[in-house]
Protein backbone atom coordinates (compact mmCIF):
# COMPACT_ATOMS: atom_id res chain seq x y z
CA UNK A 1 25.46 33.35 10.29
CA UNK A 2 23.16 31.29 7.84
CA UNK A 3 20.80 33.20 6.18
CA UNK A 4 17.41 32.27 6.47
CA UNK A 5 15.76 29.29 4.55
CA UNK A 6 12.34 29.78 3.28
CA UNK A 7 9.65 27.32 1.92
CA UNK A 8 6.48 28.55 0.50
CA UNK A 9 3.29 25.92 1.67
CA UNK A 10 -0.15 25.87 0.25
CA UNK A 11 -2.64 23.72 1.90
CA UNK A 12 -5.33 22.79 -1.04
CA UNK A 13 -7.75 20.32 0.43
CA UNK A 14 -8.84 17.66 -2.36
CA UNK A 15 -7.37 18.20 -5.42
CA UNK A 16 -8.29 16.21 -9.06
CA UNK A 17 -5.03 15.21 -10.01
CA UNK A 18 -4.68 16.04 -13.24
CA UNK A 19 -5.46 19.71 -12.07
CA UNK A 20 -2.71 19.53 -9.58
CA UNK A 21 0.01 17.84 -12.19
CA UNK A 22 -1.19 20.73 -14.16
CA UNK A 23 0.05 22.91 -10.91
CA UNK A 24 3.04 21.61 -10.59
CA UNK A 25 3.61 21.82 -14.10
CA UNK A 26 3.45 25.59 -13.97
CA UNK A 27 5.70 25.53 -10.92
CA UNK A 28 8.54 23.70 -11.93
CA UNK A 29 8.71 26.16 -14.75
CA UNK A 30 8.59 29.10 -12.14
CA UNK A 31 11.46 27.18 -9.94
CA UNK A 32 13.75 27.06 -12.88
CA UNK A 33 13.69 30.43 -13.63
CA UNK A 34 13.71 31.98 -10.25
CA UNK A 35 10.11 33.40 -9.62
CA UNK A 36 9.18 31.29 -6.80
CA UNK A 37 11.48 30.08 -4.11
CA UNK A 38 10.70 26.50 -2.74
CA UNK A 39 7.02 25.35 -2.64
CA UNK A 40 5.30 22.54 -1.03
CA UNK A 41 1.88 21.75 -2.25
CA UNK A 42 -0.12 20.05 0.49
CA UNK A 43 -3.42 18.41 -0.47
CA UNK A 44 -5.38 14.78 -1.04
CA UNK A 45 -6.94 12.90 -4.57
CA UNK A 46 -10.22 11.39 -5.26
CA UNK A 47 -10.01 8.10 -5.88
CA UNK A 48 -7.10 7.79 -8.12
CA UNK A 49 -4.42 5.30 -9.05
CA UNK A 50 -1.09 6.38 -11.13
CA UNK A 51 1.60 4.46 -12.99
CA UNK A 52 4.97 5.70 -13.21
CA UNK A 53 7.58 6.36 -15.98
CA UNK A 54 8.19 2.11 -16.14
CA UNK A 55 4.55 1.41 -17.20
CA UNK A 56 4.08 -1.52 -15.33
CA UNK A 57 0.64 -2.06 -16.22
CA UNK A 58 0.55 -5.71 -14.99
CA UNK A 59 0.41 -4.39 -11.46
CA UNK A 60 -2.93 -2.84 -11.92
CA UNK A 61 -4.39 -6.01 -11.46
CA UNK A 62 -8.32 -4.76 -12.44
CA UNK A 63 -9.17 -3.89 -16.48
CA UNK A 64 -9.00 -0.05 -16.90
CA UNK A 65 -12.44 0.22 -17.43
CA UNK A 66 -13.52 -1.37 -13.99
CA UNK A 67 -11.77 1.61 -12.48
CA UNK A 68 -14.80 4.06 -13.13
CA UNK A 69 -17.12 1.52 -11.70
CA UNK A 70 -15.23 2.05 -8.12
CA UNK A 71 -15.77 5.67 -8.40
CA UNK A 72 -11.87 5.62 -9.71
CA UNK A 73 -9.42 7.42 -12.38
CA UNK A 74 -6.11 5.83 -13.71
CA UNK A 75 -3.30 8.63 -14.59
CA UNK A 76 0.00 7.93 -16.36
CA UNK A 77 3.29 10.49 -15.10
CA UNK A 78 6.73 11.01 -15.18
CA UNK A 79 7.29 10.46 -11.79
CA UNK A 80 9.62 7.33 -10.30
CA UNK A 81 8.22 4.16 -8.79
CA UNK A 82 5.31 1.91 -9.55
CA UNK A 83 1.64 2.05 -9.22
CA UNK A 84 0.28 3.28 -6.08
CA UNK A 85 -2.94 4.26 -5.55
CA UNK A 86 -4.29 7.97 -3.88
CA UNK A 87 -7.45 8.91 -2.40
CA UNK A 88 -9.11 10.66 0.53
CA UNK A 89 -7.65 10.12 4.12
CA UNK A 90 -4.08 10.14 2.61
CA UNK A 91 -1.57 13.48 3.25
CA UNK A 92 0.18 13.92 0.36
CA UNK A 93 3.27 16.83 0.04
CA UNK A 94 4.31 17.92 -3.26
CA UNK A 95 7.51 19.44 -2.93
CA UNK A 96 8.86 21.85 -5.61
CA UNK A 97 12.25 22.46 -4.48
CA UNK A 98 15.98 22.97 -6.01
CA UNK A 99 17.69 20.00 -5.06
CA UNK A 100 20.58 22.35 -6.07
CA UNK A 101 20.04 25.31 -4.11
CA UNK A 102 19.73 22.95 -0.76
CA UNK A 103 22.88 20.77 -1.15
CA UNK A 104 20.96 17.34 -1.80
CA UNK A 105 21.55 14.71 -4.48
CA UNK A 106 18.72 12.74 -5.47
CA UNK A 107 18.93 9.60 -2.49
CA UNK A 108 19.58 12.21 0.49
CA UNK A 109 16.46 13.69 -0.67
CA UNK A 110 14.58 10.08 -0.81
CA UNK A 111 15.52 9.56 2.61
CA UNK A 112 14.75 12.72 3.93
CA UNK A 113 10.97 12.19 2.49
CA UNK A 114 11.08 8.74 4.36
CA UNK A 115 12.30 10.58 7.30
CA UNK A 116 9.36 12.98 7.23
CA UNK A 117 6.49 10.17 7.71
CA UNK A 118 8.55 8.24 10.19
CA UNK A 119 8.85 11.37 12.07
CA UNK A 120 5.36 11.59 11.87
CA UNK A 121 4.37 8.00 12.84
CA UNK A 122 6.52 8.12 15.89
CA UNK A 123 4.13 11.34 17.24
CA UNK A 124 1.73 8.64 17.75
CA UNK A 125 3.66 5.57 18.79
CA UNK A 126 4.04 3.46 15.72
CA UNK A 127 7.32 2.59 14.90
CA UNK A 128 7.80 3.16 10.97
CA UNK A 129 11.17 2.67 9.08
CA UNK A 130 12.15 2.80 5.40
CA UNK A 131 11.98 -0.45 3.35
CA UNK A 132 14.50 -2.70 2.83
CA UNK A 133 16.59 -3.34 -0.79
CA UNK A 134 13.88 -2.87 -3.64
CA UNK A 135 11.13 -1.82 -0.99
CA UNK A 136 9.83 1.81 -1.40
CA UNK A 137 8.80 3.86 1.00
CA UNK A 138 7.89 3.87 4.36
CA UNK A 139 7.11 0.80 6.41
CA UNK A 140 5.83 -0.63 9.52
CA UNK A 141 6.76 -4.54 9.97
CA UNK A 142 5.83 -5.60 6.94
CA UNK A 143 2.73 -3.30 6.38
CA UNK A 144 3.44 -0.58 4.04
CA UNK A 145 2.08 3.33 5.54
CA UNK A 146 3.95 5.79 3.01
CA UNK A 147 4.49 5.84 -0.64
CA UNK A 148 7.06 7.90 -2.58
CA UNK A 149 7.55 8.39 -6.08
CA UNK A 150 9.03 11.45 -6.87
CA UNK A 151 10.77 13.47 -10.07
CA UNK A 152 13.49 15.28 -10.47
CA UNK A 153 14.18 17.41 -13.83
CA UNK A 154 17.11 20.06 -13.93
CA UNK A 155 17.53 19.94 -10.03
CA UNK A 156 13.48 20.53 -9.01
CA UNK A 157 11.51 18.06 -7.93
CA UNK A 158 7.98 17.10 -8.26
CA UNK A 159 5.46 14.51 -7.39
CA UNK A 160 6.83 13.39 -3.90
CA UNK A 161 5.23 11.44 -1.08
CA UNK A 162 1.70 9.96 0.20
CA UNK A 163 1.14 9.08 3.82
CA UNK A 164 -1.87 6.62 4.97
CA UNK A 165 -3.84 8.63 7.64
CA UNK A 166 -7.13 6.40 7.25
CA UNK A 167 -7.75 5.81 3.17
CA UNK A 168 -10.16 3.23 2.24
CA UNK A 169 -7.59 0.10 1.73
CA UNK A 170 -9.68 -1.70 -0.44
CA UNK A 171 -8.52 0.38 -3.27
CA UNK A 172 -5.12 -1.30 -2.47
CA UNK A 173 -6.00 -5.05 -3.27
CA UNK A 174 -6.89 -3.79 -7.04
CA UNK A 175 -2.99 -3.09 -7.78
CA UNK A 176 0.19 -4.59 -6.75
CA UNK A 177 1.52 -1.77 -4.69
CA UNK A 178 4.81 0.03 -6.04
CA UNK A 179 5.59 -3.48 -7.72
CA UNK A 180 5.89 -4.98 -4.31
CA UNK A 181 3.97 -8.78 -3.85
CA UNK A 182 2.97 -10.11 -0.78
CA UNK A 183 2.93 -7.03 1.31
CA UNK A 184 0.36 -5.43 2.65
CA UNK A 185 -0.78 -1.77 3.21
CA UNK A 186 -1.40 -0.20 6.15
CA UNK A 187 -2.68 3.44 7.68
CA UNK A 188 -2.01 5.41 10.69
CA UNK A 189 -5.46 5.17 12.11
CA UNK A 190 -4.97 1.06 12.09
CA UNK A 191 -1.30 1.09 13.79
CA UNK A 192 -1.79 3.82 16.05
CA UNK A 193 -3.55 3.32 19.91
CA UNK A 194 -4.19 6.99 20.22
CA UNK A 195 -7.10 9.24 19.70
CA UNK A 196 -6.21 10.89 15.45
CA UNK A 197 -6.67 14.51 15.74
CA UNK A 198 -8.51 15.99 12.56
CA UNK A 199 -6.93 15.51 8.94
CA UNK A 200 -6.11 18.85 9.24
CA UNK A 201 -4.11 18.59 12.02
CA UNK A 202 -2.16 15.28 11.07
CA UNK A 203 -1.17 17.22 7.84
CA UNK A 204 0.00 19.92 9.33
CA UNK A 205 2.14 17.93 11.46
CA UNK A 206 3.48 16.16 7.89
CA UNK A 207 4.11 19.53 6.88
CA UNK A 208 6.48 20.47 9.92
CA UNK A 209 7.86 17.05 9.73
CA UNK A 210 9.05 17.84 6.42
CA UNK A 211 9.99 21.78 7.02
CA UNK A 212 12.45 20.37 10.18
CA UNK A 213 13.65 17.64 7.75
CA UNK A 214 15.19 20.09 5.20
CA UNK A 215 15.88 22.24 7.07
CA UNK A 216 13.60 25.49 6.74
CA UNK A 217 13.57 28.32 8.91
CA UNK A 218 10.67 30.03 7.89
CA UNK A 219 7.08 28.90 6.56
CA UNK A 220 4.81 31.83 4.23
CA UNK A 221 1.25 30.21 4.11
CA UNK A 222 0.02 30.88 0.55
CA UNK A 223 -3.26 30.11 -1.53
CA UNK A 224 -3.64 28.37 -5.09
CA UNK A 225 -4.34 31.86 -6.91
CA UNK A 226 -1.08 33.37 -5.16
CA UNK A 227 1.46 31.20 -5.68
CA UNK A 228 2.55 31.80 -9.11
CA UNK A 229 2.16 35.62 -8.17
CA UNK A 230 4.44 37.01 -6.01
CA UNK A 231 2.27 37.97 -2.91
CA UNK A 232 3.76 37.94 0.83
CA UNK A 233 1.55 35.42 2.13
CA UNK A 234 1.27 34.67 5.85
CA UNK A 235 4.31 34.49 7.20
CA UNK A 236 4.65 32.32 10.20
């Protein structure tokens, strides 16, 4: 009989994200050692774009200092990928997980993040798939809807994936997205002929997209300030 797999989730609302790489910081260092079991971090940016580990700063195609005029920050990380751009409307999962612990080298656990916004997509009709050689994330046609760019130190990951539930996609035509040309970005609110639930809602639907992908059994609901310490939670 398998023993029961359990993922600890905290839904945080808008984060600044240098506060949450500050977060996940602290719980990569709790992974390692054993204090926490898996976590996923649930939550959305301000206005934000990042570059990853390959500084390709010729895809942010505005100067730095025209970011703050659109209300925007530009962060530099560890993480894979290219630059991508975050802000509100968009479900993002930070998962802080032991590769190790759950069987998974580094592409089955790419996929499986794909495989958690298709699922998703296909709860409301659109037809999403992962990109072809070179291409990134998640796709529909040609229109890009999910974003991944994750890390992976000593068997825990961080950073992770970003899912278009109705950003502003303006923000979008100031980079080249994840180092991709001629492609365009899309959201689930523009594919999509149904009625959107509340953000809420859609996220927690990422969430259990991503629990079924991996393969938990059990979810404890947590907050920011009890994470790092121990408590039960809600256990659902």
């Amino acid at each position: 009989m398998k023993s029961a797999r359990i993922i600890e989730v905290c839904r945080m609302g808008i984060v600044n994200y240098l506060d949450a790489l500050k977060l996940q910081e602290r719980l990569i260092a709790a992974r390692k050692s054993h204090k926490i079991p898996d976590t996923l971090l649930s939550l959305q940016h301000p206005p934000t774009y990042t570059l990853g580990k390959r500084r390709t700063d010729h895809n942010l195609l505005v100067p730095e200092s025209d970011l703050g005029k659109m209300g925007a920050k530009l962060y530099y990380t560890q993480r894979g990928g290219d630059v991508t751009f975050h802000g509100p409307h968009q479900a993002i999962l930070y998962p802080i997980i032991s590769l190790r612990d759950i069987g998974l080298g580094a592409r089955k656990y790419v996929e499986k993040l794909e495989l958690t916004m298709i699922e998703l997509a296909s709860l409301y009709g659109v037809r999403a798939c992962p990109g072809k050689s070179g291409e990134t994330g998640v796709w529909v046609s040609d229109r890009k809807i999910g974003a991944i760019g994750v890390r992976i130190s000593n068997g825990i990951t961080s950073h992770g994936l970003a899912f278009n539930i109705n950003p502003d996609l303006n923000y979008f035509k100031h980079i080249v997205p994840c180092g991709i040309e001629d492609k365009d970005v899309t959201s689930l609110k523009r594919e999509t002929d149904m009625v959107l639930p509340t953000e809420e809602a859609i996220e927690d639907q990422l969430i259990s997209c991503f629990v079924t992908q991996f393969g938990y059994t059990s979810i404890i609901w947590k907050d920011e300030e009890s994470l790092l310490c121990g408590d039960e939670g809600d256990t659902r």
